[in-house]
PDB file of N, CA and C in Angstrom:
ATOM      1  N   UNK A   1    -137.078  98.170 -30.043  1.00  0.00           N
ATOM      2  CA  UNK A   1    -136.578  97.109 -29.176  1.00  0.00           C
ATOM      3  C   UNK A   1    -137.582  95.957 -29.052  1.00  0.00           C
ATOM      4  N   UNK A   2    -138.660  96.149 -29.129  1.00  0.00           N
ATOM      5  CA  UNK A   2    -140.229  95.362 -29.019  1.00  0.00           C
ATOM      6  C   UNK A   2    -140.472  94.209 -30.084  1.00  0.00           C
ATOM      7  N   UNK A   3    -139.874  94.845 -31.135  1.00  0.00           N
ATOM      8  CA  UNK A   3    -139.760  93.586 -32.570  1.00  0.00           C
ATOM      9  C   UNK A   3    -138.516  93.071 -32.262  1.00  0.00           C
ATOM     10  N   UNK A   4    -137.536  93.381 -31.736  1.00  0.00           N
ATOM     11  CA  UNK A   4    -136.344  92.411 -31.438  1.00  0.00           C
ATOM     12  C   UNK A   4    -136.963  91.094 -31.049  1.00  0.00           C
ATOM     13  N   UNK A   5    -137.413  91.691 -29.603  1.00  0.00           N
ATOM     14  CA  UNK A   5    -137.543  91.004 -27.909  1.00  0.00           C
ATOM     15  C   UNK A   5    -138.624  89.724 -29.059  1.00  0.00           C
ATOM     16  N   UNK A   6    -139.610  90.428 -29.919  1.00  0.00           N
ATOM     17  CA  UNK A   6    -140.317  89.363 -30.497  1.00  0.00           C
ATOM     18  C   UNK A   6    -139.970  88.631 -31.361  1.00  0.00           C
ATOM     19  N   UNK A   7    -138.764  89.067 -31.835  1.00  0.00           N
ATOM     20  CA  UNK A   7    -138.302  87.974 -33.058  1.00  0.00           C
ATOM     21  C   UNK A   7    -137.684  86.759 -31.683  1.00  0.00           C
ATOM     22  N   UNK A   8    -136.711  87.131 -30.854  1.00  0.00           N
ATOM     23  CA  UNK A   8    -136.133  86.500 -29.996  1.00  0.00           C
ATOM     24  C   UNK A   8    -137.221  85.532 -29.547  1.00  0.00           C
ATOM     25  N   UNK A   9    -138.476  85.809 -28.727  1.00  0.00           N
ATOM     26  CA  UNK A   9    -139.173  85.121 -28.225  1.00  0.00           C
ATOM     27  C   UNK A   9    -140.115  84.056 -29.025  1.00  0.00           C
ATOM     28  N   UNK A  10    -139.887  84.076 -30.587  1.00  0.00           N
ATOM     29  CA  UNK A  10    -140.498  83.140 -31.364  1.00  0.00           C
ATOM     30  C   UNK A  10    -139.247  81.976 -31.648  1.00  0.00           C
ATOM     31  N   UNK A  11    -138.046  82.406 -31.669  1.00  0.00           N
ATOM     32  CA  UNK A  11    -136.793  81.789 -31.892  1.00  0.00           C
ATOM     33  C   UNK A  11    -136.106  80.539 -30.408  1.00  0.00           C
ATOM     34  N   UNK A  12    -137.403  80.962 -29.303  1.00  0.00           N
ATOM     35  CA  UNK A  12    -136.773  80.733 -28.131  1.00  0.00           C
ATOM     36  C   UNK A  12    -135.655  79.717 -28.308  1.00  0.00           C
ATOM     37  N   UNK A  13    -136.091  78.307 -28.623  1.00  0.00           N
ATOM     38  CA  UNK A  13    -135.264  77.124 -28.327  1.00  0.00           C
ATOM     39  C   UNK A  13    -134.087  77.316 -29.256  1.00  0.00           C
ATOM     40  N   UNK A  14    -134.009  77.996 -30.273  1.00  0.00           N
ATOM     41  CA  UNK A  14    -132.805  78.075 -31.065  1.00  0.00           C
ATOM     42  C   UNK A  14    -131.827  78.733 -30.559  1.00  0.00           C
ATOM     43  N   UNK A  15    -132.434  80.004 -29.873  1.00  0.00           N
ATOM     44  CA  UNK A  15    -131.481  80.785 -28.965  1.00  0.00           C
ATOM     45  C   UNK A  15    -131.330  80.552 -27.508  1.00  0.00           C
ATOM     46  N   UNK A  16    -132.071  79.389 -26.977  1.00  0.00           N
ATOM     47  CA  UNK A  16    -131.600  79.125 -25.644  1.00  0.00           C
ATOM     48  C   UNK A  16    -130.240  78.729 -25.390  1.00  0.00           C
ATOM     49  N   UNK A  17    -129.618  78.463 -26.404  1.00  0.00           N
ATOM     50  CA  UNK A  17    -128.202  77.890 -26.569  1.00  0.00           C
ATOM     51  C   UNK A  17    -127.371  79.387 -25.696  1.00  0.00           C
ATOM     52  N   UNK A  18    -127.867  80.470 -26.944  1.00  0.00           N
ATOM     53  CA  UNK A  18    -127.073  81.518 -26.881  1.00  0.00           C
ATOM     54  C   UNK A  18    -127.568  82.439 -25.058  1.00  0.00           C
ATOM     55  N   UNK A  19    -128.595  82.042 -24.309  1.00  0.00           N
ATOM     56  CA  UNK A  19    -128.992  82.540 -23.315  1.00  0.00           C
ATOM     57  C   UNK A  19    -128.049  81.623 -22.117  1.00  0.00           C
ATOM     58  N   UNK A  20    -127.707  80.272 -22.411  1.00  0.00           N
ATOM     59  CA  UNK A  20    -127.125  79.253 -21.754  1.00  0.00           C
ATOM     60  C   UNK A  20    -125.820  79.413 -21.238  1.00  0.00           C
ATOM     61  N   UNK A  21    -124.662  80.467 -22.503  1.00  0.00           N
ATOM     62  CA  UNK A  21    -123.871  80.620 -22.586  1.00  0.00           C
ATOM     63  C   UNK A  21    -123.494  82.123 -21.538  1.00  0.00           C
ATOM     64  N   UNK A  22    -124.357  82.843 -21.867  1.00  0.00           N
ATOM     65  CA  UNK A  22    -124.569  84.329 -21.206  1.00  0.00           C
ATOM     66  C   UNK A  22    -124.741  83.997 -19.639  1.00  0.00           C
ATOM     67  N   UNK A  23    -125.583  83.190 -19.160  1.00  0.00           N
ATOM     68  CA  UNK A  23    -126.220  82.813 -17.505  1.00  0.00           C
ATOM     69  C   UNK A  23    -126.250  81.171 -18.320  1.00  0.00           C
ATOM     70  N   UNK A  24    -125.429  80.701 -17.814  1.00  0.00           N
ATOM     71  CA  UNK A  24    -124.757  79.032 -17.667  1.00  0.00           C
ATOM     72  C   UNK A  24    -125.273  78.473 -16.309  1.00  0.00           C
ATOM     73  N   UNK A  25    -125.883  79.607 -15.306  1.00  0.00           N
ATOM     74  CA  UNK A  25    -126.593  78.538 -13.997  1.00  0.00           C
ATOM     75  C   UNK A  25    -128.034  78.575 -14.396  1.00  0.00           C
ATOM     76  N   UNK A  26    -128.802  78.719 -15.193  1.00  0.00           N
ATOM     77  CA  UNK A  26    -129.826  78.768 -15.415  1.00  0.00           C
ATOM     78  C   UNK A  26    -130.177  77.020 -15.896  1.00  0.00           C
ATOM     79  N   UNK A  27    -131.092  76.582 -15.347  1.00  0.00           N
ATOM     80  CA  UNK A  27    -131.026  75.117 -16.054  1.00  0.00           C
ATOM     81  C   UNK A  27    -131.716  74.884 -17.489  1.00  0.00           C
ATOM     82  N   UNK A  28    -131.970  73.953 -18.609  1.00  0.00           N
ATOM     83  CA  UNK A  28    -132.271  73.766 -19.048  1.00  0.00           C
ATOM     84  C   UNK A  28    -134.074  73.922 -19.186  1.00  0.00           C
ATOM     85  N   UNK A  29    -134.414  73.708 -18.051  1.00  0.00           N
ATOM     86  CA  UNK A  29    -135.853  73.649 -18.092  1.00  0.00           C
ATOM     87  C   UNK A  29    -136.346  74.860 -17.241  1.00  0.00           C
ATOM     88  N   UNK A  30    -135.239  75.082 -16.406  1.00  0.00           N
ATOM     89  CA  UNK A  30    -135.972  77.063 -16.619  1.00  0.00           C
ATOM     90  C   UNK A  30    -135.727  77.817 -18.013  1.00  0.00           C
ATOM     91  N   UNK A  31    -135.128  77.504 -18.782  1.00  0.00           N
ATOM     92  CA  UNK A  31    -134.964  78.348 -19.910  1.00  0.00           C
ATOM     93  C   UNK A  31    -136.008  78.378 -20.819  1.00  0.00           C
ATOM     94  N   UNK A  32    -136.698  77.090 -20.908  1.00  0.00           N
ATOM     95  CA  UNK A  32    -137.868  76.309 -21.487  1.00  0.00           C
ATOM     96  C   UNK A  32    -139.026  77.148 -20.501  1.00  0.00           C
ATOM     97  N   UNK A  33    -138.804  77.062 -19.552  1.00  0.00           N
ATOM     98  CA  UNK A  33    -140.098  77.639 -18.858  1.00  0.00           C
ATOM     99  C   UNK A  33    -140.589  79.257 -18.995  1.00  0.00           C
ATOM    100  N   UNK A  34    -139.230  80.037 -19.468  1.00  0.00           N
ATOM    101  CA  UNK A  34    -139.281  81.121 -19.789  1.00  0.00           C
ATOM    102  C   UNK A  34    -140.039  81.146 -21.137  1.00  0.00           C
ATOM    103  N   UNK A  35    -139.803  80.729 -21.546  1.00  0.00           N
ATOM    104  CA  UNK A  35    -140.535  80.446 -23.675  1.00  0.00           C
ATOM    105  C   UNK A  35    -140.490  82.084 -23.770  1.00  0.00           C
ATOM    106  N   UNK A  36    -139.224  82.702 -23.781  1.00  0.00           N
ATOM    107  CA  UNK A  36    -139.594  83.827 -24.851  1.00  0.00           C
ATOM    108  C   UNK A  36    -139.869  85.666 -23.748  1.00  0.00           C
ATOM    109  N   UNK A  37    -140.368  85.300 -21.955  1.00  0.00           N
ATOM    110  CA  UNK A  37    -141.004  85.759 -21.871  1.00  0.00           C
ATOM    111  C   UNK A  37    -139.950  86.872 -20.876  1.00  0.00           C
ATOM    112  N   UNK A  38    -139.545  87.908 -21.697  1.00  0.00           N
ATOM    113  CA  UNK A  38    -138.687  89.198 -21.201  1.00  0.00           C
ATOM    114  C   UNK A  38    -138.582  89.155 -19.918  1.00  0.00           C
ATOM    115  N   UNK A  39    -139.679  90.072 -18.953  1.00  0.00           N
ATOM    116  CA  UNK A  39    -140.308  90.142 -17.348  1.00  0.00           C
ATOM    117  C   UNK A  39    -139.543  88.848 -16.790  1.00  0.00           C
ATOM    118  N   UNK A  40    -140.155  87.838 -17.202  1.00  0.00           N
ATOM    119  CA  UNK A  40    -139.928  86.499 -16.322  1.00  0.00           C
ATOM    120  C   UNK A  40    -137.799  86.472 -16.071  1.00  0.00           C
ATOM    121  N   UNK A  41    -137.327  86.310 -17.479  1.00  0.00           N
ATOM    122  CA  UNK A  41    -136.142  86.483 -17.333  1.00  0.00           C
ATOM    123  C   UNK A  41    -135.469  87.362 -16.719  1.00  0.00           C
ATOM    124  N   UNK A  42    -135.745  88.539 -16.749  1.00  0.00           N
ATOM    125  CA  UNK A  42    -135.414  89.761 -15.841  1.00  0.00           C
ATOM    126  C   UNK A  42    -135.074  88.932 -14.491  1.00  0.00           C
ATOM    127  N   UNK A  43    -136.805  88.705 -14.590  1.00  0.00           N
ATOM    128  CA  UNK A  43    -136.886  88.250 -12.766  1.00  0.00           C
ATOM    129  C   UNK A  43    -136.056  87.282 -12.376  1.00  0.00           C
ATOM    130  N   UNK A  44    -136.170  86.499 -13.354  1.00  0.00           N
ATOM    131  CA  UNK A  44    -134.899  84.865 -12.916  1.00  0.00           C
ATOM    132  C   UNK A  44    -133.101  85.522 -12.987  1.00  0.00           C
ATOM    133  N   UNK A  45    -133.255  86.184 -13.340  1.00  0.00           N
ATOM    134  CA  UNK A  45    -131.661  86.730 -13.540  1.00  0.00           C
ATOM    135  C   UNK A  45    -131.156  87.918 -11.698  1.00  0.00           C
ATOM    136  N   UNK A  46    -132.446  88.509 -11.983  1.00  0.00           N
ATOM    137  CA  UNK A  46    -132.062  89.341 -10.842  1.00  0.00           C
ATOM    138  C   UNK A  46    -132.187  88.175  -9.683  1.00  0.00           C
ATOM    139  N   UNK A  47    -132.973  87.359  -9.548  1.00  0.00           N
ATOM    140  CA  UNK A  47    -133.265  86.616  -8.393  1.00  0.00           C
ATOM    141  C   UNK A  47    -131.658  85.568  -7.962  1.00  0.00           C
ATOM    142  N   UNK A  48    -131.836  85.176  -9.754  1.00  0.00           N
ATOM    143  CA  UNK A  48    -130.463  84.084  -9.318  1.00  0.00           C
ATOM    144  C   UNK A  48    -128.945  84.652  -8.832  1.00  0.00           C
ATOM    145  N   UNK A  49    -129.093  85.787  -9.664  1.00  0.00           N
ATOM    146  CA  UNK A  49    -127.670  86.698  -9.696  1.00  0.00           C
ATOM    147  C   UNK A  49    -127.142  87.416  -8.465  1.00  0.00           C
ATOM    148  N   UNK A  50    -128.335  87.860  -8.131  1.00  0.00           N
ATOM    149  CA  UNK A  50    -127.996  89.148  -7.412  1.00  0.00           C
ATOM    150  C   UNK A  50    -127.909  90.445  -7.863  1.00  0.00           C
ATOM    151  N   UNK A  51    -128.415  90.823  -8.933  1.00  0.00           N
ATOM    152  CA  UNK A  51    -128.393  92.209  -9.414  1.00  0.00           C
ATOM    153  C   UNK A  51    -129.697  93.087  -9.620  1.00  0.00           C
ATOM    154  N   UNK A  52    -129.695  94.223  -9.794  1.00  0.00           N
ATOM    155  CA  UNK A  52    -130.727  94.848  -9.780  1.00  0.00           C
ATOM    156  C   UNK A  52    -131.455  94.384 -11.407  1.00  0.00           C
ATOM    157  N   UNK A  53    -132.705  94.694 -11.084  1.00  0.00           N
ATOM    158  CA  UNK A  53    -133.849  94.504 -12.301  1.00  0.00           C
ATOM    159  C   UNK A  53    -133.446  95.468 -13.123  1.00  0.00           C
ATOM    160  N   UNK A  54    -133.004  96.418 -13.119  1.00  0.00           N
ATOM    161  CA  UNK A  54    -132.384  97.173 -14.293  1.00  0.00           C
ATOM    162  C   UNK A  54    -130.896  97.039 -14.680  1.00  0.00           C
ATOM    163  N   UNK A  55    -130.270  96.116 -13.935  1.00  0.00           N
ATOM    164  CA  UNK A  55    -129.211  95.209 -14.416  1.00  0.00           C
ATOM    165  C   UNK A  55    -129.798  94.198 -15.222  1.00  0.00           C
ATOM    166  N   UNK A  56    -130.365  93.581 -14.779  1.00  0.00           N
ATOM    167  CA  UNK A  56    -130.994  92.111 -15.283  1.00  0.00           C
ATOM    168  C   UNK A  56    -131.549  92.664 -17.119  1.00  0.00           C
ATOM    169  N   UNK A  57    -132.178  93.531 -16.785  1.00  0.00           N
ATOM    170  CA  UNK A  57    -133.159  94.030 -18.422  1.00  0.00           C
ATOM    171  C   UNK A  57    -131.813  94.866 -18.841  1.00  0.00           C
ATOM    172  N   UNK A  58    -130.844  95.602 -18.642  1.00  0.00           N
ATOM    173  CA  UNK A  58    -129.746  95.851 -19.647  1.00  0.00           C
ATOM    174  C   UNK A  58    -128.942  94.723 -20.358  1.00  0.00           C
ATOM    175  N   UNK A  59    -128.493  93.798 -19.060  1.00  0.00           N
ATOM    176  CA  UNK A  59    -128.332  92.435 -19.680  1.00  0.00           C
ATOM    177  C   UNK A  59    -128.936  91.739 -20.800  1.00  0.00           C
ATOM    178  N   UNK A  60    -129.843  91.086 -20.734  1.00  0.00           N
ATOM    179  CA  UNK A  60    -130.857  90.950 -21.886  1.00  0.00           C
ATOM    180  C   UNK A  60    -130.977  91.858 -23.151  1.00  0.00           C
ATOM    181  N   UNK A  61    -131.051  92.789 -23.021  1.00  0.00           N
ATOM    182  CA  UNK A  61    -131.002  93.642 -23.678  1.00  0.00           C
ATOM    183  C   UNK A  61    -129.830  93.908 -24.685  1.00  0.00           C
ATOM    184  N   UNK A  62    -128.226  93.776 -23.907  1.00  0.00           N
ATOM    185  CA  UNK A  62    -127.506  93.688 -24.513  1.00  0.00           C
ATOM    186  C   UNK A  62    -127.118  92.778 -25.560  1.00  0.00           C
ATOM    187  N   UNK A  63    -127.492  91.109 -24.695  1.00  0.00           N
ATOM    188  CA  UNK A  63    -127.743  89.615 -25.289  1.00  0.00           C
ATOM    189  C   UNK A  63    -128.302  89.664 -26.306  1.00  0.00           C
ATOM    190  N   UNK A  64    -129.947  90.406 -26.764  1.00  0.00           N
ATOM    191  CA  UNK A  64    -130.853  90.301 -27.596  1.00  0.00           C
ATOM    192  C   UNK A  64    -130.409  90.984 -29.074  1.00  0.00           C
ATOM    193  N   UNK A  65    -129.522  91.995 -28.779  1.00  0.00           N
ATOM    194  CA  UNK A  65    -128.438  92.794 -29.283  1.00  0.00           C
ATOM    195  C   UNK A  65    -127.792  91.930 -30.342  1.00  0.00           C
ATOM    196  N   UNK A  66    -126.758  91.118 -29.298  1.00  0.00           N
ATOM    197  CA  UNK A  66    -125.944  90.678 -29.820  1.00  0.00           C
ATOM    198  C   UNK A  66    -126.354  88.972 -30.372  1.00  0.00           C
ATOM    199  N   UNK A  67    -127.436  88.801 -30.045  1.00  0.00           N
ATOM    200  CA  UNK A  67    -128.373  87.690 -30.911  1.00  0.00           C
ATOM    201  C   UNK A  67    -128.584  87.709 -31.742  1.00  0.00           C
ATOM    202  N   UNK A  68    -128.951  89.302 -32.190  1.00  0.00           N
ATOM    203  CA  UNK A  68    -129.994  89.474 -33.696  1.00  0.00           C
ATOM    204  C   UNK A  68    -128.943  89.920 -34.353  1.00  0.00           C
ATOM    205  N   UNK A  69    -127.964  89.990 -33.997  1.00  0.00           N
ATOM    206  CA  UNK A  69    -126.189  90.033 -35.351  1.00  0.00           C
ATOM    207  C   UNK A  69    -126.036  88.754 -36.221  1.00  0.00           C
TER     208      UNK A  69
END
């Protein structure tokens, strides 16, 4: 899962599109501020959402998934 999360996090701005689409309230320049960085997103997802941190990292998880298709 670790070489995913790192291919993802070198790809950031190409795939911020595809993170935009998934969480659409996230702004542009929090997505940028994330650059890549798993934890942080977790945290911005559970914070903005309302869901638990192990919601937030299955999420992602699933996304990163369906990114690297």
């Amino acid at each position: 899962m670790m070489t995913v999360w790192y291919k993802i996090a070198g790809k950031w701005k190409q795939l911020s599109g595809g993170i935009k689409q998934r969480w659409g309230d996230l702004t542009h320049d929090e997505r940028m501020q994330l650059t890549g960085q798993r934890e942080v997103l977790a945290g911005t997802i559970q914070e903005r959402f309302g869901v638990t941190r192990l919601k937030a990292k299955k999420q992602i998880s699933k996304r990163s998934t369906d990114l690297k298709s």
